[in-house]
PDB file of N, CA and C in Angstrom:
ATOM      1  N   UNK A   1      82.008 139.754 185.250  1.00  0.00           N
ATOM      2  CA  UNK A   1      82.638 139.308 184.028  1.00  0.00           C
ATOM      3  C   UNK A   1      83.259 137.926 184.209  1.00  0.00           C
ATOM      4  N   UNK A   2      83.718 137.695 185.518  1.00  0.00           N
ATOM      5  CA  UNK A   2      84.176 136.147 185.455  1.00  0.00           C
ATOM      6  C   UNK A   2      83.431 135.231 185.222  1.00  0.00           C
ATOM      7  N   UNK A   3      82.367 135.732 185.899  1.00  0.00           N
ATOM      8  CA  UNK A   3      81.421 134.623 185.690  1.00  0.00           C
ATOM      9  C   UNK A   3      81.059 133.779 184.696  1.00  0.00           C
ATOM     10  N   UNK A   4      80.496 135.018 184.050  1.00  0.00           N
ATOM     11  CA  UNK A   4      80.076 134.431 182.060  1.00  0.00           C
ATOM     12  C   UNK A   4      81.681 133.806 181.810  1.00  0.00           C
ATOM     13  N   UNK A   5      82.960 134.072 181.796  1.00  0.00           N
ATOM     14  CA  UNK A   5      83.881 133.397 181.294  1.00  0.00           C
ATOM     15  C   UNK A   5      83.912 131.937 181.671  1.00  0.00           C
ATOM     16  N   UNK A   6      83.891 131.970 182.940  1.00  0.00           N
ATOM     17  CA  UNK A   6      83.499 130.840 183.827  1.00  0.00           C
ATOM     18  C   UNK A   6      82.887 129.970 183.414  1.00  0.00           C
ATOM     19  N   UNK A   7      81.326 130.613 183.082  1.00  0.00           N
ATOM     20  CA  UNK A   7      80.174 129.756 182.276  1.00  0.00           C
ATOM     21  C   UNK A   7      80.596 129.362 181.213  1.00  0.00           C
ATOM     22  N   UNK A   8      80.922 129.769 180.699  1.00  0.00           N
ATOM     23  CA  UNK A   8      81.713 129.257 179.157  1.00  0.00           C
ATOM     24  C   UNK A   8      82.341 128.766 178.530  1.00  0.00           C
ATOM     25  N   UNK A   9      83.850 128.762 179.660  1.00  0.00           N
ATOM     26  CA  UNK A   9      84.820 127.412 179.980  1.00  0.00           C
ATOM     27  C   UNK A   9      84.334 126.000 180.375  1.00  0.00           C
ATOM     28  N   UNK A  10      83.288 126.281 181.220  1.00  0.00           N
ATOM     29  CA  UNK A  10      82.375 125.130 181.602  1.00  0.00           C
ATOM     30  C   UNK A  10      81.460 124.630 180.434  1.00  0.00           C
ATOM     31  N   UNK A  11      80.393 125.003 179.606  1.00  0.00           N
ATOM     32  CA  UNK A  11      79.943 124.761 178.551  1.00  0.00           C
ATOM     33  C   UNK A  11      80.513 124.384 177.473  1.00  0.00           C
ATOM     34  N   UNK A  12      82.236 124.961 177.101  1.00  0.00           N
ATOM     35  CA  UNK A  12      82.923 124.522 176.219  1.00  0.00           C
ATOM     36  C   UNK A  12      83.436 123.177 176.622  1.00  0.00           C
ATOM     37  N   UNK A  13      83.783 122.557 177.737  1.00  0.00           N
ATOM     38  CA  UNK A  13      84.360 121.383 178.586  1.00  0.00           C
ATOM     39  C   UNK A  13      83.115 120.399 178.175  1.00  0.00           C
ATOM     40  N   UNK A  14      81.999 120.581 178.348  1.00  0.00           N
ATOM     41  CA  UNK A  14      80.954 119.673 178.227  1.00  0.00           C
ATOM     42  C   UNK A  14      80.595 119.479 176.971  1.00  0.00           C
ATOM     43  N   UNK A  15      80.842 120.247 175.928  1.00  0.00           N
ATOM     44  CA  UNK A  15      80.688 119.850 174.271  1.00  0.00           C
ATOM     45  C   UNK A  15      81.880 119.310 174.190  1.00  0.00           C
ATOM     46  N   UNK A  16      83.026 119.515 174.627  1.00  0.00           N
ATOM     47  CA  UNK A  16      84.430 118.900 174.065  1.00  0.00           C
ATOM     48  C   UNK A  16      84.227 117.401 174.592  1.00  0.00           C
ATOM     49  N   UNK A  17      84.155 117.498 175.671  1.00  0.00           N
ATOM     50  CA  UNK A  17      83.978 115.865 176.577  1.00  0.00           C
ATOM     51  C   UNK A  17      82.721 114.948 175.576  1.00  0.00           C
ATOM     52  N   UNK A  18      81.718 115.716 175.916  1.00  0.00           N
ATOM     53  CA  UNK A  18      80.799 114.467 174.347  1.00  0.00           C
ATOM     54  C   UNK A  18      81.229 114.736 173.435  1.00  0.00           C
ATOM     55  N   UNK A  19      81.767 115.520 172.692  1.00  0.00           N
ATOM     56  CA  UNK A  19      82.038 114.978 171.528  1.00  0.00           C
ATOM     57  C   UNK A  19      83.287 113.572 171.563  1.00  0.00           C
ATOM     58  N   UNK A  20      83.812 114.004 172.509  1.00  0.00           N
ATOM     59  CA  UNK A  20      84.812 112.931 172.682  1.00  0.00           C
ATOM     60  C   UNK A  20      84.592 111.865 173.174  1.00  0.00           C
ATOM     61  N   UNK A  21      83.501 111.819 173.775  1.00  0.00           N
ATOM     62  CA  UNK A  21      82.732 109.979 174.584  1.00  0.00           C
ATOM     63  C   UNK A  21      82.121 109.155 172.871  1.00  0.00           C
ATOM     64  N   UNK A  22      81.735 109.719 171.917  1.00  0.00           N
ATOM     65  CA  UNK A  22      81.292 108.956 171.259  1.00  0.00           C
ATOM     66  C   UNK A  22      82.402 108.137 170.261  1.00  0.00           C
ATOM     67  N   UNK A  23      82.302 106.992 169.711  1.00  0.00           N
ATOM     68  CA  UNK A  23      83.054 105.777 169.317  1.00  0.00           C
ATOM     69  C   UNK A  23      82.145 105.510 168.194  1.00  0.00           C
ATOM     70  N   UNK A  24      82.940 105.120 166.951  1.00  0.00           N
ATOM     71  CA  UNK A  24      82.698 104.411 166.212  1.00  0.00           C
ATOM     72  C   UNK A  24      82.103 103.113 166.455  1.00  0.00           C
ATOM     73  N   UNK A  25      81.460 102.295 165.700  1.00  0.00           N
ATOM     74  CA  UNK A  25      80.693 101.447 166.034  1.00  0.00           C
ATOM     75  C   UNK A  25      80.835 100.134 164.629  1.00  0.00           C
ATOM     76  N   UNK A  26      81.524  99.077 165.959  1.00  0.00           N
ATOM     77  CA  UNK A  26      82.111  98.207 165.025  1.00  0.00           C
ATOM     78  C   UNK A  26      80.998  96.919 164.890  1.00  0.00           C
ATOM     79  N   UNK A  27      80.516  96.522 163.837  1.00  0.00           N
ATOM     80  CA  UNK A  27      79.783  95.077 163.969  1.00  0.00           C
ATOM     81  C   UNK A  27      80.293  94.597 162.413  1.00  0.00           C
ATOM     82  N   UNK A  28      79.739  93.565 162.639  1.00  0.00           N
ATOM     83  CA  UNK A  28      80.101  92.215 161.472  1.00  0.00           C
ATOM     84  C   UNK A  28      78.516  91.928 161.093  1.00  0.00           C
ATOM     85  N   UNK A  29      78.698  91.940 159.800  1.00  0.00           N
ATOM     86  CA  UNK A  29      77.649  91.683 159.084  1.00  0.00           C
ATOM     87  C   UNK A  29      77.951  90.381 157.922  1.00  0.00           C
ATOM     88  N   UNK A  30      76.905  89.731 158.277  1.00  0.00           N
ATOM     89  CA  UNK A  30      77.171  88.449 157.246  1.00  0.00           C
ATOM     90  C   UNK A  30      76.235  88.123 156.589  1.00  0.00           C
ATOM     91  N   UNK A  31      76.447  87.378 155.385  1.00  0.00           N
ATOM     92  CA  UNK A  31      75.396  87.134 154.235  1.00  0.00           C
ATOM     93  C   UNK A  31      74.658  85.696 154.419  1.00  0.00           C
ATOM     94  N   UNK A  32      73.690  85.453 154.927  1.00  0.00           N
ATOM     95  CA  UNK A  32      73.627  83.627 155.366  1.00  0.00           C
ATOM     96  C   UNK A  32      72.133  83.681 154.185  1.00  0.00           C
ATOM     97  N   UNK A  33      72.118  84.583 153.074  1.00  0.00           N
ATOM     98  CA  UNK A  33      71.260  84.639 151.904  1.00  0.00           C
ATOM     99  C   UNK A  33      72.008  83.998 150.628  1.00  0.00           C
ATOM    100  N   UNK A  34      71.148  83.261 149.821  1.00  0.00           N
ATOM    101  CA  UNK A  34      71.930  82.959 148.781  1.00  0.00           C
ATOM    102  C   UNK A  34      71.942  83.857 147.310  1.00  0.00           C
ATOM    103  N   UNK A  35      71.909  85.223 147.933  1.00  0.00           N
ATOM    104  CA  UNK A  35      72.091  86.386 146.729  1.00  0.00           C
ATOM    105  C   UNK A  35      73.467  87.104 147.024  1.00  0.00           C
ATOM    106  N   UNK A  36      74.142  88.003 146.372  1.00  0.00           N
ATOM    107  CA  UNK A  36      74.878  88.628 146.440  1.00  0.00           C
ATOM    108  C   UNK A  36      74.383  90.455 147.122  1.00  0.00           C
ATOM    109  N   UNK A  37      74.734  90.205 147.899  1.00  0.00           N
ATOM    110  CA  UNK A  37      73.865  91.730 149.070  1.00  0.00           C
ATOM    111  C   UNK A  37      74.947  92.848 147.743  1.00  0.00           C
ATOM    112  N   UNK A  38      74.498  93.947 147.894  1.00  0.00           N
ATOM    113  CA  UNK A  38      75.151  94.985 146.789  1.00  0.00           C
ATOM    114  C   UNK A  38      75.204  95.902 147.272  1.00  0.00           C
ATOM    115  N   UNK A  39      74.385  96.101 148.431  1.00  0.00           N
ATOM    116  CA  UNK A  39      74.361  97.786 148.985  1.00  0.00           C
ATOM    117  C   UNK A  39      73.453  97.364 150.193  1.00  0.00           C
ATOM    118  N   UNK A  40      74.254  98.316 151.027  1.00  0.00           N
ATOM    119  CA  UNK A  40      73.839  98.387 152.295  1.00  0.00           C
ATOM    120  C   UNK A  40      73.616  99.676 153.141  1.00  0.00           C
ATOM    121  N   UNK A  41      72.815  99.928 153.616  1.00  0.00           N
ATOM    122  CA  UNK A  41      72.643 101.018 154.006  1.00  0.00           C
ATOM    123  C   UNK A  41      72.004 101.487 155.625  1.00  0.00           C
ATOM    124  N   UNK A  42      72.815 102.760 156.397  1.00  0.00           N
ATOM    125  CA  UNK A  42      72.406 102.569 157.711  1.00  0.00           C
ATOM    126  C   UNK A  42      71.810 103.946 158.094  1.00  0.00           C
ATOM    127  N   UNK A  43      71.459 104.306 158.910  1.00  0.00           N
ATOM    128  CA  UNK A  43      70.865 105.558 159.489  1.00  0.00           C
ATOM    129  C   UNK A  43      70.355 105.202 160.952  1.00  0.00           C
ATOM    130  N   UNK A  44      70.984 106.453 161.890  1.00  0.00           N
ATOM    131  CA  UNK A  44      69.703 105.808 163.365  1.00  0.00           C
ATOM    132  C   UNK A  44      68.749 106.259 163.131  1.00  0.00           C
ATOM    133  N   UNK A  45      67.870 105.253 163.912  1.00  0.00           N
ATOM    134  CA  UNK A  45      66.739 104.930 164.404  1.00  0.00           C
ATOM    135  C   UNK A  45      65.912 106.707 164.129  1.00  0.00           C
ATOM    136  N   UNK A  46      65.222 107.162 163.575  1.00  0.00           N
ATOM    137  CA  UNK A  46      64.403 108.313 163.913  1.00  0.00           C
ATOM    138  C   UNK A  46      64.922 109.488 162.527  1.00  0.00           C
ATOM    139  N   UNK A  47      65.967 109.377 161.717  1.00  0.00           N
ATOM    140  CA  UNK A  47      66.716 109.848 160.600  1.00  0.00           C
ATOM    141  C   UNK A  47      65.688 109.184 159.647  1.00  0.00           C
ATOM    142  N   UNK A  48      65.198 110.430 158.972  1.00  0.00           N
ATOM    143  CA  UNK A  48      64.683 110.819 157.653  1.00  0.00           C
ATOM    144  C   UNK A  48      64.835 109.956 156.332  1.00  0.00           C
ATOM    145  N   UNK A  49      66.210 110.511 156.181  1.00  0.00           N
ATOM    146  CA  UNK A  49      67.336 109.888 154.769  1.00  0.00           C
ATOM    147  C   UNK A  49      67.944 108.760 155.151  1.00  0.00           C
ATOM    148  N   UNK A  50      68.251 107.687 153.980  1.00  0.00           N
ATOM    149  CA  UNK A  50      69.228 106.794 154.260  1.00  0.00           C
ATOM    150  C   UNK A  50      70.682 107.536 154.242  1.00  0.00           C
ATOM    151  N   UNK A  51      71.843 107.310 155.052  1.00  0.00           N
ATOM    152  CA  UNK A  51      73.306 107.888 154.876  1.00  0.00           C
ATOM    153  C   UNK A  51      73.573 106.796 153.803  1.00  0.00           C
ATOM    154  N   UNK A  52      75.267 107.382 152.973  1.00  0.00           N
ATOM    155  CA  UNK A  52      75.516 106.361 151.861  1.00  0.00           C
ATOM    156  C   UNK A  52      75.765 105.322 151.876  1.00  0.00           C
ATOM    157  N   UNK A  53      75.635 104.410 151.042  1.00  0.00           N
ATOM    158  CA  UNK A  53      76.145 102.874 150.767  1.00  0.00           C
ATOM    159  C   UNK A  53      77.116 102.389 151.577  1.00  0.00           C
ATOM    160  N   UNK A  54      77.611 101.833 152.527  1.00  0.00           N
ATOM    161  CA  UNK A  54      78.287 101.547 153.309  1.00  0.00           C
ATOM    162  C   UNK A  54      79.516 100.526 152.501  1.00  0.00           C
ATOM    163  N   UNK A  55      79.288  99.450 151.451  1.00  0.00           N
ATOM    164  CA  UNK A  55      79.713  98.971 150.916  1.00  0.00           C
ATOM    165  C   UNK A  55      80.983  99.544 149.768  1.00  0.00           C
ATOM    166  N   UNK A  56      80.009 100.805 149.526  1.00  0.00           N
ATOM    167  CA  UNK A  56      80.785 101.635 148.229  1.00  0.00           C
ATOM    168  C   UNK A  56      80.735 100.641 147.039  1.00  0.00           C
ATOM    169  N   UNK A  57      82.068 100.345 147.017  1.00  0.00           N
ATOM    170  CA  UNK A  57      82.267  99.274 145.224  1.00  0.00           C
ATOM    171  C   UNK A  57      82.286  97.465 145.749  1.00  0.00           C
ATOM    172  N   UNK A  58      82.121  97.785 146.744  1.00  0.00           N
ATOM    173  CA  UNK A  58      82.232  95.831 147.182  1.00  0.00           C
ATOM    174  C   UNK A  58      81.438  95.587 147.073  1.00  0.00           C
ATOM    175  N   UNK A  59      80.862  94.099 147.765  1.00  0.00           N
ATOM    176  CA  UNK A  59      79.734  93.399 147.391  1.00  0.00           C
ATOM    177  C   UNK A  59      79.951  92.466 148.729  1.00  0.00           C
ATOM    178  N   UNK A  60      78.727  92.114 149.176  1.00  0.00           N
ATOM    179  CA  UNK A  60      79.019  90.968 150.102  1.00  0.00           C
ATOM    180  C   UNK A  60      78.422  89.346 149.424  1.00  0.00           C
ATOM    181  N   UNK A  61      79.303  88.298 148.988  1.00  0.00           N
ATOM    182  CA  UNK A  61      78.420  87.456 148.095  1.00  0.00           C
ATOM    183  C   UNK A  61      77.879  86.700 149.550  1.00  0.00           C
ATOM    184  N   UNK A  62      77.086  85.329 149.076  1.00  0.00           N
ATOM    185  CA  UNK A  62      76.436  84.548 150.025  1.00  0.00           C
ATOM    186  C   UNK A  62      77.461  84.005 150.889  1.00  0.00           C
ATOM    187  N   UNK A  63      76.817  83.683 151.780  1.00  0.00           N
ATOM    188  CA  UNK A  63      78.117  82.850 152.865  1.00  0.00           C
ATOM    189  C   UNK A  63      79.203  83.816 153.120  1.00  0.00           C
ATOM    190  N   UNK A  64      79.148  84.867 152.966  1.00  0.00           N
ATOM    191  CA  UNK A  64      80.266  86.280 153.482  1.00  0.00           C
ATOM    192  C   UNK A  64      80.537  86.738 154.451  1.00  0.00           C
ATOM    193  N   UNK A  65      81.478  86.942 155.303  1.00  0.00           N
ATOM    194  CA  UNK A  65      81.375  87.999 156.489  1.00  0.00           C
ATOM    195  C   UNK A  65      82.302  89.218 156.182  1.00  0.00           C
ATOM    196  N   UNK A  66      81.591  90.212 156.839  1.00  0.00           N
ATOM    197  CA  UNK A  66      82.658  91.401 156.278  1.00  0.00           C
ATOM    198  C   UNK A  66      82.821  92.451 158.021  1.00  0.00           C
ATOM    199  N   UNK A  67      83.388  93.051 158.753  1.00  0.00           N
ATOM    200  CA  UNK A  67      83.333  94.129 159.288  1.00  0.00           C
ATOM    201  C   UNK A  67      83.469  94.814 159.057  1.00  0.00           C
ATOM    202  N   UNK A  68      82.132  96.228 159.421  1.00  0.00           N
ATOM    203  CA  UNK A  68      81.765  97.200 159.126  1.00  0.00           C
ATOM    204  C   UNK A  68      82.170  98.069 160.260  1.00  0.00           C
ATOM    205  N   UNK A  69      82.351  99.616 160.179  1.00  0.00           N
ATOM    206  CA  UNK A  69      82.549 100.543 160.990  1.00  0.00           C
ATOM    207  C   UNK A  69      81.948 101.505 160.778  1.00  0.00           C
ATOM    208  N   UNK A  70      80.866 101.749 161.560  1.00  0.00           N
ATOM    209  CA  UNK A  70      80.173 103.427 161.506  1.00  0.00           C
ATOM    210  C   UNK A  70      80.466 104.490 161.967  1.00  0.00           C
ATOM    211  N   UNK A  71      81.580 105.274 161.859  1.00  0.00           N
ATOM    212  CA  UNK A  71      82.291 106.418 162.008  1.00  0.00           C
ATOM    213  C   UNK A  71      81.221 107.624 161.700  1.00  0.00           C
ATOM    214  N   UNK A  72      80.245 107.848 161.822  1.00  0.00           N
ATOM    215  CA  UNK A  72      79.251 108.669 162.304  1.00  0.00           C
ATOM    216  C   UNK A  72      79.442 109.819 162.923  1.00  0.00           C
ATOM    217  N   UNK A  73      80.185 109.504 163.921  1.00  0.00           N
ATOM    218  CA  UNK A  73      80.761 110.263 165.115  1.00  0.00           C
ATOM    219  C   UNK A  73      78.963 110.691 166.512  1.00  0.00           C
ATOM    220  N   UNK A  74      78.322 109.897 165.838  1.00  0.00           N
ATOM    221  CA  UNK A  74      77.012 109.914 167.331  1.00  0.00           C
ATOM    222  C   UNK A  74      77.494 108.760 167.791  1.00  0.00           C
ATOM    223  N   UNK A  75      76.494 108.994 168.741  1.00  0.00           N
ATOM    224  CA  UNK A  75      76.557 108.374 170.372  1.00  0.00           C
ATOM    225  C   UNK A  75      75.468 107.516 170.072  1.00  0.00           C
ATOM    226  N   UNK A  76      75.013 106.655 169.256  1.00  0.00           N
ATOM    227  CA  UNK A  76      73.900 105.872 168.754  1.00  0.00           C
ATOM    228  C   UNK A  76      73.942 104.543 168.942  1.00  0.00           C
ATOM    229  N   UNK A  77      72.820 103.647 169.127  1.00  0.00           N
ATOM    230  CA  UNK A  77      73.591 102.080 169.009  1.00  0.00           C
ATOM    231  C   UNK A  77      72.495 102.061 167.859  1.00  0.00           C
ATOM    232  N   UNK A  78      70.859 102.304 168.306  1.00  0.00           N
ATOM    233  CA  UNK A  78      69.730 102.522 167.583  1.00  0.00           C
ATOM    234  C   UNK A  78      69.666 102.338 165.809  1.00  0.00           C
ATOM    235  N   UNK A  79      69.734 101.495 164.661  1.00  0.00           N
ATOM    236  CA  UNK A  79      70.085 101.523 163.558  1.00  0.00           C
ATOM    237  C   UNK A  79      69.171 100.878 162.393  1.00  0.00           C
ATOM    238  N   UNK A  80      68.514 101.959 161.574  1.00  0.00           N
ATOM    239  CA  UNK A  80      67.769 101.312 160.598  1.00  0.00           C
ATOM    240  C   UNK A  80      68.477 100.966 159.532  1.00  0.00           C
ATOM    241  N   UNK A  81      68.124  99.915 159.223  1.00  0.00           N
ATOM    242  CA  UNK A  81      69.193  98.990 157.697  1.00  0.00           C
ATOM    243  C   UNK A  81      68.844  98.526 156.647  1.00  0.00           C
ATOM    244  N   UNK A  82      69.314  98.751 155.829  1.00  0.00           N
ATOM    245  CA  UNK A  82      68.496  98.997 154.176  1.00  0.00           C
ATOM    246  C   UNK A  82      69.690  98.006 153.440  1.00  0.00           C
ATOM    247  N   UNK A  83      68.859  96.494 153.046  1.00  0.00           N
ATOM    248  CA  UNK A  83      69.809  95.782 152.268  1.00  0.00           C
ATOM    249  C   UNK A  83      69.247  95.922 150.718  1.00  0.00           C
ATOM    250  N   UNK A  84      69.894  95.754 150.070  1.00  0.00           N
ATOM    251  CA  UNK A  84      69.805  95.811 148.006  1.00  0.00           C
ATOM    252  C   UNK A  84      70.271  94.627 147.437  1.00  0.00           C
ATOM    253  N   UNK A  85      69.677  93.553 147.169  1.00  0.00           N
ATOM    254  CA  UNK A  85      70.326  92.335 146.264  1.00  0.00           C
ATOM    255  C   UNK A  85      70.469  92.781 144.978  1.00  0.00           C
ATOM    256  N   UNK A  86      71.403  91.466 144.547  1.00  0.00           N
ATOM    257  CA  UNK A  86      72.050  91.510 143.345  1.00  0.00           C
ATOM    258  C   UNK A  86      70.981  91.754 142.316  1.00  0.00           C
ATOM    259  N   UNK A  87      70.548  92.412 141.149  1.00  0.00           N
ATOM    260  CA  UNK A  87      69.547  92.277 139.933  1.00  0.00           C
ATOM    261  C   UNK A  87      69.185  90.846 139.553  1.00  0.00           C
ATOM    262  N   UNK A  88      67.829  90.296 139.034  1.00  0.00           N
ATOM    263  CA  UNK A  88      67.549  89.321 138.960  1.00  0.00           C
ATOM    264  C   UNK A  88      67.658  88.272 140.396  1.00  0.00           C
ATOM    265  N   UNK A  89      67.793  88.829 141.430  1.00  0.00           N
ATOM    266  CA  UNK A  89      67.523  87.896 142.499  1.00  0.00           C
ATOM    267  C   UNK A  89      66.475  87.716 143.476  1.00  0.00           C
ATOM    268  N   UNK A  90      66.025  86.729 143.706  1.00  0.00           N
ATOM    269  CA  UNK A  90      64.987  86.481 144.258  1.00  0.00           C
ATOM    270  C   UNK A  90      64.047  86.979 145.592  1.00  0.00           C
ATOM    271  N   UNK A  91      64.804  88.002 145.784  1.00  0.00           N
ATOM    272  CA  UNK A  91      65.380  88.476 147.213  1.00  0.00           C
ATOM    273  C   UNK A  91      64.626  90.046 146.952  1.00  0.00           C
ATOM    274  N   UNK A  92      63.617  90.404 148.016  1.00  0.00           N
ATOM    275  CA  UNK A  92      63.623  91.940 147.603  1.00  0.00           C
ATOM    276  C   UNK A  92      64.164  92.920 148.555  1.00  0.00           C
ATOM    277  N   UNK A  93      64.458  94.183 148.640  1.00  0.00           N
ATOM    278  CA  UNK A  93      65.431  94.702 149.099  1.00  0.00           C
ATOM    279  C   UNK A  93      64.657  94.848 150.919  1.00  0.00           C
ATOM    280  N   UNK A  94      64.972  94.777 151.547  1.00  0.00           N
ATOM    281  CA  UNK A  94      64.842  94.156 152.816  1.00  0.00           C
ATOM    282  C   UNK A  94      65.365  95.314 153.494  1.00  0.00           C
ATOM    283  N   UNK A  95      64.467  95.889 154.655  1.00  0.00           N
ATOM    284  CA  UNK A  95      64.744  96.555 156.405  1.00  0.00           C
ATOM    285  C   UNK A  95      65.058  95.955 157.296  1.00  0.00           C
ATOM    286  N   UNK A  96      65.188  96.506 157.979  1.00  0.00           N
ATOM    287  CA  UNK A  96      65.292  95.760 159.889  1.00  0.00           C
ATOM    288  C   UNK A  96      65.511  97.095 160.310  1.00  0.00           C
ATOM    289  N   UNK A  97      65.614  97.381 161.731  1.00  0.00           N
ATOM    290  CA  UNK A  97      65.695  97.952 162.860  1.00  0.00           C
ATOM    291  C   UNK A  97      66.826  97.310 164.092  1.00  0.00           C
ATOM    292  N   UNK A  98      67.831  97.448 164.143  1.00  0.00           N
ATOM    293  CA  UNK A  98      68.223  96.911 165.696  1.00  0.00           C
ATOM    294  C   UNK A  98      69.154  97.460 166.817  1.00  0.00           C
ATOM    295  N   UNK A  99      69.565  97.392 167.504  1.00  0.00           N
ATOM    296  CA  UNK A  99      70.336  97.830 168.352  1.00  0.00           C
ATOM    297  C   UNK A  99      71.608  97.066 168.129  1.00  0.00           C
ATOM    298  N   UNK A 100      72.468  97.586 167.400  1.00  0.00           N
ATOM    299  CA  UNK A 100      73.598  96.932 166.869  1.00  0.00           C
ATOM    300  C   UNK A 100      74.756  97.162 167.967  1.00  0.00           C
ATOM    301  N   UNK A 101      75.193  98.037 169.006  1.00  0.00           N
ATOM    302  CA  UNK A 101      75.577  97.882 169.597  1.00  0.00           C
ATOM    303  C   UNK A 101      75.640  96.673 171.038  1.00  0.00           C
ATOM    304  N   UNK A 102      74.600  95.935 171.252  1.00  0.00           N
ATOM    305  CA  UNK A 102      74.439  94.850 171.722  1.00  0.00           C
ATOM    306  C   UNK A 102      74.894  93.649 171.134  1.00  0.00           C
ATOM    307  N   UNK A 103      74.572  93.503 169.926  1.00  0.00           N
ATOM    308  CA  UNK A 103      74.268  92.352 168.810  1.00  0.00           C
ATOM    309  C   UNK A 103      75.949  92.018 168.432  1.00  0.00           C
ATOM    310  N   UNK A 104      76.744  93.607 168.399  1.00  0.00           N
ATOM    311  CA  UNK A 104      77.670  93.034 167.639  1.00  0.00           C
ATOM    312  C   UNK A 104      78.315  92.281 166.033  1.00  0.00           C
ATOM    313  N   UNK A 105      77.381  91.449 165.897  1.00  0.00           N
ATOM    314  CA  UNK A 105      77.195  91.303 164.866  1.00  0.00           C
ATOM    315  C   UNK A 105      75.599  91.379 164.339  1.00  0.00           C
ATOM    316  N   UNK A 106      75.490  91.105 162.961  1.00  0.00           N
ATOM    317  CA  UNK A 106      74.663  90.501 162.169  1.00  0.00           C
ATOM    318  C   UNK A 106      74.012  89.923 161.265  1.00  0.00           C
ATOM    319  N   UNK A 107      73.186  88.625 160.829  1.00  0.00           N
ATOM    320  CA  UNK A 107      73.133  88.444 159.747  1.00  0.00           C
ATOM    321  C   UNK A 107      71.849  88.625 159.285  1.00  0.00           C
ATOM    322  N   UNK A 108      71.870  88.350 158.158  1.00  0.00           N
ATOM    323  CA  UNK A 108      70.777  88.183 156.785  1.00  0.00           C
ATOM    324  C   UNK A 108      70.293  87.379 156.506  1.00  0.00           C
ATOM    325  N   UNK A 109      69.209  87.121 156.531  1.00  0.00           N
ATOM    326  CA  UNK A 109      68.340  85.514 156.252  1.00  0.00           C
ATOM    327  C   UNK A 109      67.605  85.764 154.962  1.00  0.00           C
ATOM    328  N   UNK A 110      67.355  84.903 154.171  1.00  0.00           N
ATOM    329  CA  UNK A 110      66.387  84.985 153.382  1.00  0.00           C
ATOM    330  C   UNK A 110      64.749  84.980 154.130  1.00  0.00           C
TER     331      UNK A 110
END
């Protein structure tokens, strides 16, 4: 009987400990487009669905910098990114892929 308790204290220690190694994930995102970005959107790398609008009711206009925080709660750097310009802009809504934990920041080009 100790044993399995044993095992279990040990298995509970190793979900508590990762859950606790993973960090929010801070980068800066900037607008170096001359549209108004409207929605932004992230998911890692290998995720199905986009997660929600990161922006909510803001907007990032041109020439903007804003920091962002992905409170996720994974252990991810891996990040697909879904930008939305303003209506009537010249700009169509644009992907990327990157490892944002390296990068730190990033911007937007036309």
């Amino acid at each position: 009987m100790k044993i399995i308790t044993t095992g279990a204290i040990i298995i509970s220690a190793i979900f508590v400990s990762g859950a606790a190694q993973a960090e929010d994930l801070v980068f800066t995102l900037k607008n170096g487009t001359k549209s108004v970005l409207t929605r932004f959107y992230t998911s890692p790398v290998g995720v199905s669905d986009w997660e929600g609008d990161v922006f909510g009711e803001q907007v990032l206009n041109p020439g903007e910098t804003i920091e962002l925080t992905i409170a996720d709660g994974r252990d991810v750097c891996n990040y697909d990114m879904r930008f939305e310009f303003e209506e009537g802009s010249d700009l169509a809504t644009t992907e990327d892929k990157q490892n944002l934990c390296e990068m730190g920041s990033y911007t937007i080009h036309e």
